[in-house]
Protein backbone atom coordinates (compact mmCIF):
# COMPACT_ATOMS: atom_id res chain seq x y z
CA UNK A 1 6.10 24.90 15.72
CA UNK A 2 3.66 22.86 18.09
CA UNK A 3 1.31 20.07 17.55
CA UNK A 4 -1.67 22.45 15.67
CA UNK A 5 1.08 23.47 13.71
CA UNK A 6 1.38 20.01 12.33
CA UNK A 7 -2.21 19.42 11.86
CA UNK A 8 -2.69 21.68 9.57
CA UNK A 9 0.34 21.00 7.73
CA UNK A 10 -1.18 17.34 7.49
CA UNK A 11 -4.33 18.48 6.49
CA UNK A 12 -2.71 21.31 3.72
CA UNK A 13 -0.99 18.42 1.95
CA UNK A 14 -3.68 15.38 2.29
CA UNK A 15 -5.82 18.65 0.37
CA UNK A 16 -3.21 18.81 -2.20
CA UNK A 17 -2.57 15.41 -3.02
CA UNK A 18 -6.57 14.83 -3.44
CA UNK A 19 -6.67 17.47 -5.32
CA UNK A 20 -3.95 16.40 -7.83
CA UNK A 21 -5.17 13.11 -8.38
CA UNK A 22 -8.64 14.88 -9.13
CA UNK A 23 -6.97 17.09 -11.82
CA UNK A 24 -4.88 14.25 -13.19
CA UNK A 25 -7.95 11.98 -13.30
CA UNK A 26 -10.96 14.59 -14.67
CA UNK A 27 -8.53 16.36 -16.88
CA UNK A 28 -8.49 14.53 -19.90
CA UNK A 29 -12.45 13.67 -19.92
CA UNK A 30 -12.80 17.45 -19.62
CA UNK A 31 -10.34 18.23 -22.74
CA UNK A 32 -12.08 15.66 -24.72
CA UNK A 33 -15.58 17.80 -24.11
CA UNK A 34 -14.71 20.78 -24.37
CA UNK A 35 -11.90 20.46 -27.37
CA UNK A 36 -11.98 16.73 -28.90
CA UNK A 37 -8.40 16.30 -28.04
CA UNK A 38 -7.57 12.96 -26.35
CA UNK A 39 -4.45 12.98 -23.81
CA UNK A 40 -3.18 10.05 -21.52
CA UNK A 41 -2.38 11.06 -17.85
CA UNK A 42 0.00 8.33 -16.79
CA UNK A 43 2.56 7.67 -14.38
CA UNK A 44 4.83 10.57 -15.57
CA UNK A 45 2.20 13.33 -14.41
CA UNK A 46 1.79 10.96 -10.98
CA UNK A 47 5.50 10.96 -10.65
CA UNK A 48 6.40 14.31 -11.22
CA UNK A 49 3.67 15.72 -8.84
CA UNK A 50 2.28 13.41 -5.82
CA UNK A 51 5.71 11.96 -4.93
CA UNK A 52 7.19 15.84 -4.64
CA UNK A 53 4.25 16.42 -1.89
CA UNK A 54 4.31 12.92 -0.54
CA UNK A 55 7.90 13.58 0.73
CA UNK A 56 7.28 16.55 3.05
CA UNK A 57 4.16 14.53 4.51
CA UNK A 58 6.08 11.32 5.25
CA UNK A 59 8.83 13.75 6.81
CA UNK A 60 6.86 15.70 9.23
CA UNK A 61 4.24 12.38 10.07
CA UNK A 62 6.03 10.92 12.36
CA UNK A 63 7.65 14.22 14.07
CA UNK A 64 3.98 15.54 14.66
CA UNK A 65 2.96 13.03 17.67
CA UNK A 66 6.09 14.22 19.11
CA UNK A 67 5.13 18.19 19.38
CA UNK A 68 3.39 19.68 22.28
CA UNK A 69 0.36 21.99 22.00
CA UNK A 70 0.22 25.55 21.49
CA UNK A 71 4.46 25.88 21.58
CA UNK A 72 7.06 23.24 20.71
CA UNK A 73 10.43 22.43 20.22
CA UNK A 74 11.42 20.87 17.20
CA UNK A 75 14.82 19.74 17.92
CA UNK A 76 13.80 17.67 21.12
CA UNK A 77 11.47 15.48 19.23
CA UNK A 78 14.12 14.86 16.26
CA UNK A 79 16.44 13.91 19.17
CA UNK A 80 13.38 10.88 20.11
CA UNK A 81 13.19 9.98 16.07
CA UNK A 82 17.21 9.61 16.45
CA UNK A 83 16.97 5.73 16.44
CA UNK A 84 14.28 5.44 13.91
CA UNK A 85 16.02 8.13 11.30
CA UNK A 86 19.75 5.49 11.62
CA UNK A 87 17.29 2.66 11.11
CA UNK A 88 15.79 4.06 7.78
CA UNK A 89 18.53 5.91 6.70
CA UNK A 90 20.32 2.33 6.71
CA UNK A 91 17.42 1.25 4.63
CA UNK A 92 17.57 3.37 2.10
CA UNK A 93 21.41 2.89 1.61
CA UNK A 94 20.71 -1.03 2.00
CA UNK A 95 18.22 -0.84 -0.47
CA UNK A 96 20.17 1.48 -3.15
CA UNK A 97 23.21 -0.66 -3.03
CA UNK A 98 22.07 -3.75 -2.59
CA UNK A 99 18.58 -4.01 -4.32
CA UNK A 100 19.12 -1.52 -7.74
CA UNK A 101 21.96 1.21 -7.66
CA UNK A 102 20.03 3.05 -10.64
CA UNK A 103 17.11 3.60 -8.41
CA UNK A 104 18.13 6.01 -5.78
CA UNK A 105 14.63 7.87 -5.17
CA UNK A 106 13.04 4.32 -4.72
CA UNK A 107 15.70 3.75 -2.25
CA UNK A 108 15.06 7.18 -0.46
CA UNK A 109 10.95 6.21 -0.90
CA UNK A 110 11.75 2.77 0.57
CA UNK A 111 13.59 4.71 3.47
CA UNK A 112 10.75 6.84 4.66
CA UNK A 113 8.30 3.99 4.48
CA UNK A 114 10.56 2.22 7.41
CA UNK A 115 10.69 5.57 9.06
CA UNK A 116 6.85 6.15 9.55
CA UNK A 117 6.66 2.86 10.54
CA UNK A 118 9.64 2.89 13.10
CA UNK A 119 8.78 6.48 14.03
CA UNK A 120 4.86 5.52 14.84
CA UNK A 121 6.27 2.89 16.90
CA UNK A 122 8.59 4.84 18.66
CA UNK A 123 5.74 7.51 19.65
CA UNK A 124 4.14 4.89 20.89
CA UNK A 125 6.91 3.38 23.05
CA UNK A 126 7.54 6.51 24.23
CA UNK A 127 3.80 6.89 25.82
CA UNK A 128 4.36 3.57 27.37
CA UNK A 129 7.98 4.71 28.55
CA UNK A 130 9.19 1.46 27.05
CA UNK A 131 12.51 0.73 28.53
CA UNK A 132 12.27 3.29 31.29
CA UNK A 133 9.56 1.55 33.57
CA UNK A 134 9.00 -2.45 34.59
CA UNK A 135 7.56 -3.99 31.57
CA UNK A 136 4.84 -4.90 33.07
CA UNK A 137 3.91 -1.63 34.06
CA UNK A 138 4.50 -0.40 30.30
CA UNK A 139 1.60 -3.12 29.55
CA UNK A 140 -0.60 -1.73 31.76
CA UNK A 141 0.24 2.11 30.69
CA UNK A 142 -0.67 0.51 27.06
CA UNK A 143 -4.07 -0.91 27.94
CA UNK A 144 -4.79 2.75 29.17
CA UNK A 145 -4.34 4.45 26.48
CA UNK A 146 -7.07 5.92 24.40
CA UNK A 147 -8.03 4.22 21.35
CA UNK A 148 -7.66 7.34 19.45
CA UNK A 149 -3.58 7.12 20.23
CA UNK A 150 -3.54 3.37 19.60
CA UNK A 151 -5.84 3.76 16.28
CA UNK A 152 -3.07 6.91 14.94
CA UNK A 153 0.00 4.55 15.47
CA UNK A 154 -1.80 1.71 13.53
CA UNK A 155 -2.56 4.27 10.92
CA UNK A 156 0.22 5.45 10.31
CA UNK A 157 2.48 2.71 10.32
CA UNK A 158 0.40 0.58 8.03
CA UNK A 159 0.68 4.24 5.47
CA UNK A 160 4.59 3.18 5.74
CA UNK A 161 3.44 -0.68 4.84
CA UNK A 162 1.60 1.04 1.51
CA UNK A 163 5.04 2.74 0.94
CA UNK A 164 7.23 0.12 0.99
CA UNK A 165 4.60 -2.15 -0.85
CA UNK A 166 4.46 0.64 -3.84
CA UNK A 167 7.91 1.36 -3.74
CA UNK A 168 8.73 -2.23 -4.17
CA UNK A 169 6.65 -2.48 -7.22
CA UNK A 170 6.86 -0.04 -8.98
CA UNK A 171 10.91 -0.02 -8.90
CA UNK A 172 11.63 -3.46 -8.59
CA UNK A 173 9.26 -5.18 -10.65
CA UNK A 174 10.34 -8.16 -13.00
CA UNK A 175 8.53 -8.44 -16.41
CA UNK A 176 8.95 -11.56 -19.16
CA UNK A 177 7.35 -11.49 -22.38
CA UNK A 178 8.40 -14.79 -24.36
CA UNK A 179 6.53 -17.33 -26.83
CA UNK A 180 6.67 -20.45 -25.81
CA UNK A 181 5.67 -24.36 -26.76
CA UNK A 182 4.18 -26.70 -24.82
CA UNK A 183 7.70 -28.23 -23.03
CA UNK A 184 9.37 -24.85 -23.20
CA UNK A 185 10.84 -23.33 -19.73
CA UNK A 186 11.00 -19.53 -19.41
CA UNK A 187 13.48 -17.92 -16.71
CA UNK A 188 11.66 -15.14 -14.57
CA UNK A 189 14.38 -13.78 -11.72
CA UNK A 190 14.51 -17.46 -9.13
CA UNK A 191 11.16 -18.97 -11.44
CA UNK A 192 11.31 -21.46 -13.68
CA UNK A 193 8.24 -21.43 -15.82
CA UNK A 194 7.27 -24.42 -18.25
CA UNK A 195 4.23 -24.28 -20.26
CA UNK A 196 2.44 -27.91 -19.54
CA UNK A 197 -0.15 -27.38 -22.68
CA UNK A 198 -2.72 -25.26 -23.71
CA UNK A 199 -6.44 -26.57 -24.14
CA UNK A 200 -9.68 -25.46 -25.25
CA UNK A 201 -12.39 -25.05 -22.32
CA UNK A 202 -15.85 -24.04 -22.84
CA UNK A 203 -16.90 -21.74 -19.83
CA UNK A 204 -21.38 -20.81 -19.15
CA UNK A 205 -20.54 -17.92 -21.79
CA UNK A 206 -17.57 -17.76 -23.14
CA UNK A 207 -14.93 -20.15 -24.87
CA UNK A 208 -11.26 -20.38 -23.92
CA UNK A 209 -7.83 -21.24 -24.55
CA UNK A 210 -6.02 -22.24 -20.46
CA UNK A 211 -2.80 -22.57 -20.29
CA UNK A 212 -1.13 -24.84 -17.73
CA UNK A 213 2.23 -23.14 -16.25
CA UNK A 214 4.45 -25.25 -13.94
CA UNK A 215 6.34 -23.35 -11.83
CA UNK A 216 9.30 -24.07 -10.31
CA UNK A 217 12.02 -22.61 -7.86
CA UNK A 218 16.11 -24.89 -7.89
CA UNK A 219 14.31 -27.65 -9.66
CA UNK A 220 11.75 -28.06 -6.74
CA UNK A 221 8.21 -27.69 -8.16
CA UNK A 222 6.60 -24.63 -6.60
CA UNK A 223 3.22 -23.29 -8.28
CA UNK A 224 0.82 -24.41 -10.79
CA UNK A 225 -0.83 -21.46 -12.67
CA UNK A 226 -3.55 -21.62 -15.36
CA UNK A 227 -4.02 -17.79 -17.10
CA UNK A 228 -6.58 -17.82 -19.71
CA UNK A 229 -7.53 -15.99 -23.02
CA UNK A 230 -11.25 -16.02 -23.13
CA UNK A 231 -13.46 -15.16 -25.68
CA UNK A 232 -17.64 -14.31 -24.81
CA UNK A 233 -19.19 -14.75 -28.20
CA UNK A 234 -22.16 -12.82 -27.53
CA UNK A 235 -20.23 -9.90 -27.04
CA UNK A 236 -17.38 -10.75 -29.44
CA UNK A 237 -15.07 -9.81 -27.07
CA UNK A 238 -11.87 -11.11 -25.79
CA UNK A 239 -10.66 -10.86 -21.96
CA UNK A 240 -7.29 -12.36 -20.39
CA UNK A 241 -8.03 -14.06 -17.34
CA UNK A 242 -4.58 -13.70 -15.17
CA UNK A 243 -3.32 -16.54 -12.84
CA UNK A 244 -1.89 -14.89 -9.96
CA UNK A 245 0.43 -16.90 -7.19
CA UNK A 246 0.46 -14.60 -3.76
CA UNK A 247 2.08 -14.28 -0.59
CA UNK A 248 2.68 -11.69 2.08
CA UNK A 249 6.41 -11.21 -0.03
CA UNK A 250 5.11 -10.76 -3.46
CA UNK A 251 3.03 -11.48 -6.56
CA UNK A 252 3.64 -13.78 -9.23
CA UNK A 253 1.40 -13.03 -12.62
CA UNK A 254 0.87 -14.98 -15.87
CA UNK A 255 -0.88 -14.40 -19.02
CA UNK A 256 -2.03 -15.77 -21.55
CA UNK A 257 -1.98 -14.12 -25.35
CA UNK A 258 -2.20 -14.99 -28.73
CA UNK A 259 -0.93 -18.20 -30.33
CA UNK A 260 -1.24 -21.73 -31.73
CA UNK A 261 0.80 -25.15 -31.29
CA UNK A 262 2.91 -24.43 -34.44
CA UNK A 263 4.60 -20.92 -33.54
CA UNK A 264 3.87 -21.22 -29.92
CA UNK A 265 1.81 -18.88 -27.64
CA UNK A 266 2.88 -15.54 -26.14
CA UNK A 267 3.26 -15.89 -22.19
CA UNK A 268 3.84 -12.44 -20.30
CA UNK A 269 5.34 -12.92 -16.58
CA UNK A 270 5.08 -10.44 -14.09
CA UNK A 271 7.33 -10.66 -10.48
CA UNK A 272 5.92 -7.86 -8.06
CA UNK A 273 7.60 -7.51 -5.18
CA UNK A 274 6.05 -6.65 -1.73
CA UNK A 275 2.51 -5.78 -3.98
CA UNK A 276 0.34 -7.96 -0.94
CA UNK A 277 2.01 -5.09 1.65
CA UNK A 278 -0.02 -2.17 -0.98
CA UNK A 279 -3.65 -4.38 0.23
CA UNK A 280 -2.46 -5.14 3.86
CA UNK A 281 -1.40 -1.82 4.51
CA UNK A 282 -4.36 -0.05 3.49
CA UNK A 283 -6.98 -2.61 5.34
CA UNK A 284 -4.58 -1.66 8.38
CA UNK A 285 -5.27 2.13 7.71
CA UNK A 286 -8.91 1.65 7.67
CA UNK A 287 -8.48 -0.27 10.61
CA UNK A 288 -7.00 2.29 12.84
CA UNK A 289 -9.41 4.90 11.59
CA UNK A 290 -12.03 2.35 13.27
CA UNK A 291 -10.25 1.83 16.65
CA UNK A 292 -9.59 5.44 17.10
CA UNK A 293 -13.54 6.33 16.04
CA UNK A 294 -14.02 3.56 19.00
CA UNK A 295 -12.92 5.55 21.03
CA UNK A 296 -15.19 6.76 24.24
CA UNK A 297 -14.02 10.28 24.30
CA UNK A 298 -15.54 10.83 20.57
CA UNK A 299 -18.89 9.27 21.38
CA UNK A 300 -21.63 11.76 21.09
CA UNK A 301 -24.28 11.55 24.26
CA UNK A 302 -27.68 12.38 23.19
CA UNK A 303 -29.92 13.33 26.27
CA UNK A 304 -32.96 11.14 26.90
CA UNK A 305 -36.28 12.98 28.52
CA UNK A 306 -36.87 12.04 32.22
CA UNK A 307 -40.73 12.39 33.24
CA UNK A 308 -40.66 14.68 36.12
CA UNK A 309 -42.29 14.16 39.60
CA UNK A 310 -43.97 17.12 40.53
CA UNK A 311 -45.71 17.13 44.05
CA UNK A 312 -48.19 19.05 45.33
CA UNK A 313 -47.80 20.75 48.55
CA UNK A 314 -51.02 21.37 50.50
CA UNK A 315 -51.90 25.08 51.10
């Protein structure tokens, strides 16, 4: 148990999980040369084998920081984690009972994503001896640290922002498939969606049906979303154009299928939850792997020639 130790348990399962979303992805294009038999790799093969090796690297993340080199204790660094582990086990309960009882390994995924970013904080509190010093001297401890520390807590806290992003969406997702007419309200969780009309556009290549979708939330208009079902005619083919309504708390998706103004057209709703946290959280990640390549200590010095003076002495 030290600090190595949990290196290369990092780097063992970060090997792993590459290397099962290299099998899942090549394996079917390889069966289809070799044999001619066409399989789908989906979410069930995703499910059943990155989230089993996902949980021991969330786990350990966070205790890591907390080992010293060479020889470690574990149990003093769970004893630093102890806040951070109530927090997300709290989470997870919160978010089992109160969110979807039928989901409980979302609710345990949603409780590791607020412990590696609670337990990344913590480490770095800990460096600063928040609590323990003047805050102003933490401050100043925290403006000397090396970017390499700072640019690790970043990383992997935002890695707990992808969690709870994915978590969120893939569990709690809301999806509405309905036909509606032009006056017609569909209910989508706190959405009320009326479809204004649909009209004919003509786009530089294509032609299009756009659908006008007024959204809104206790009678209180909200959004106004226009998904559209074009159609390039060079190509003859047909693409959905999706009208999406973001902020940093979820996604809202519409679009647009087949139809006409007698039967009505088919409008497909989609309510992701947390889905802007997936993008955020991964721009974050890259974002401490900058600050911690920033830093001085991992600058390579290349020597520069110096013209020597050689003098002469006089016999």
């Amino acid at each position: 148990v030290s600090r190595e130790g949990a290196l290369i348990l990092n780097n063992l399962l970060l090997c792993t999980l590459a290397a099962t979303v290299l099998l899942g992805t090549l394996y079917p294009l390889f069966l289809d040369l070799l044999s001619g038999d066409k399989v789908s790799v989906g979410p069930p093969f995703f499910n059943a084998t990155f989230v089993p090796l996902c949980a021991p690297l969330f786990a350990a993340l966070c205790v890591g920081p907390f080992l010293g080199w060479k020889r470690a204790e574990l149990w003093p660094a769970l004893m630093q984690l102890r806040l951070a582990f109530i927090v997300s086990l709290a989470a997870a309960i919160v978010a089992g009972v109160l969110v979807d009882s039928r989901s409980t390994l979302a609710a345990i995924a949603f409780g590791f994503g607020v412990w590696l970013i609670l337990g990344s904080l913590a480490e770095l509190a800990s460096r600063i001896r928040l609590g323990h010093i003047p805050l102003g001297d933490s401050v100043r401890r925290l403006r000397g640290l090396p970017r390499s520390a700072i640019g690790m807590t970043i990383s992997h806290a935002s890695l707990g922002l992808v969690v709870l992003g994915a978590v969120a969406t893939g569990a709690w997702h809301v999806e509405l498939i309905q036909t509606l007419r032009p006056g017609e309200t569909a209910r989508l969780a706190d959405y009320d969606v009326r479809l204004v009309k649909v009209e004919n556009v003509r786009g530089p290549n294509y032609i299009a049906e756009r659908a006008t979708l007024a959204v809104s939330v206790a009678g209180r208009p909200f959004a106004t979303l226009q998904p559209e079902r074009r159609l390039f005619q060079v190509q003859r083919r047909q693409v959905a154009e999706t009208a999406i309504q973001t902020n940093l708390l979820r996604d809202l998706y519409a679009a647009l299928g087949e139809g006409d103004s007698k039967a009505g057209w088919v409008v497909r709703l989609y309510l992701n939850p947390l889905a802007p946290w997936i993008w955020l959280g991964a721009a974050l990640c890259a974002l401490g792997g900058f600050v911690s390549l920033s830093d001085r200590r991992l600058r390579v010095g290349a020597p520069t020639r110096r013209r020597s003076l050689q003098t002469q002495t006089a016999p």
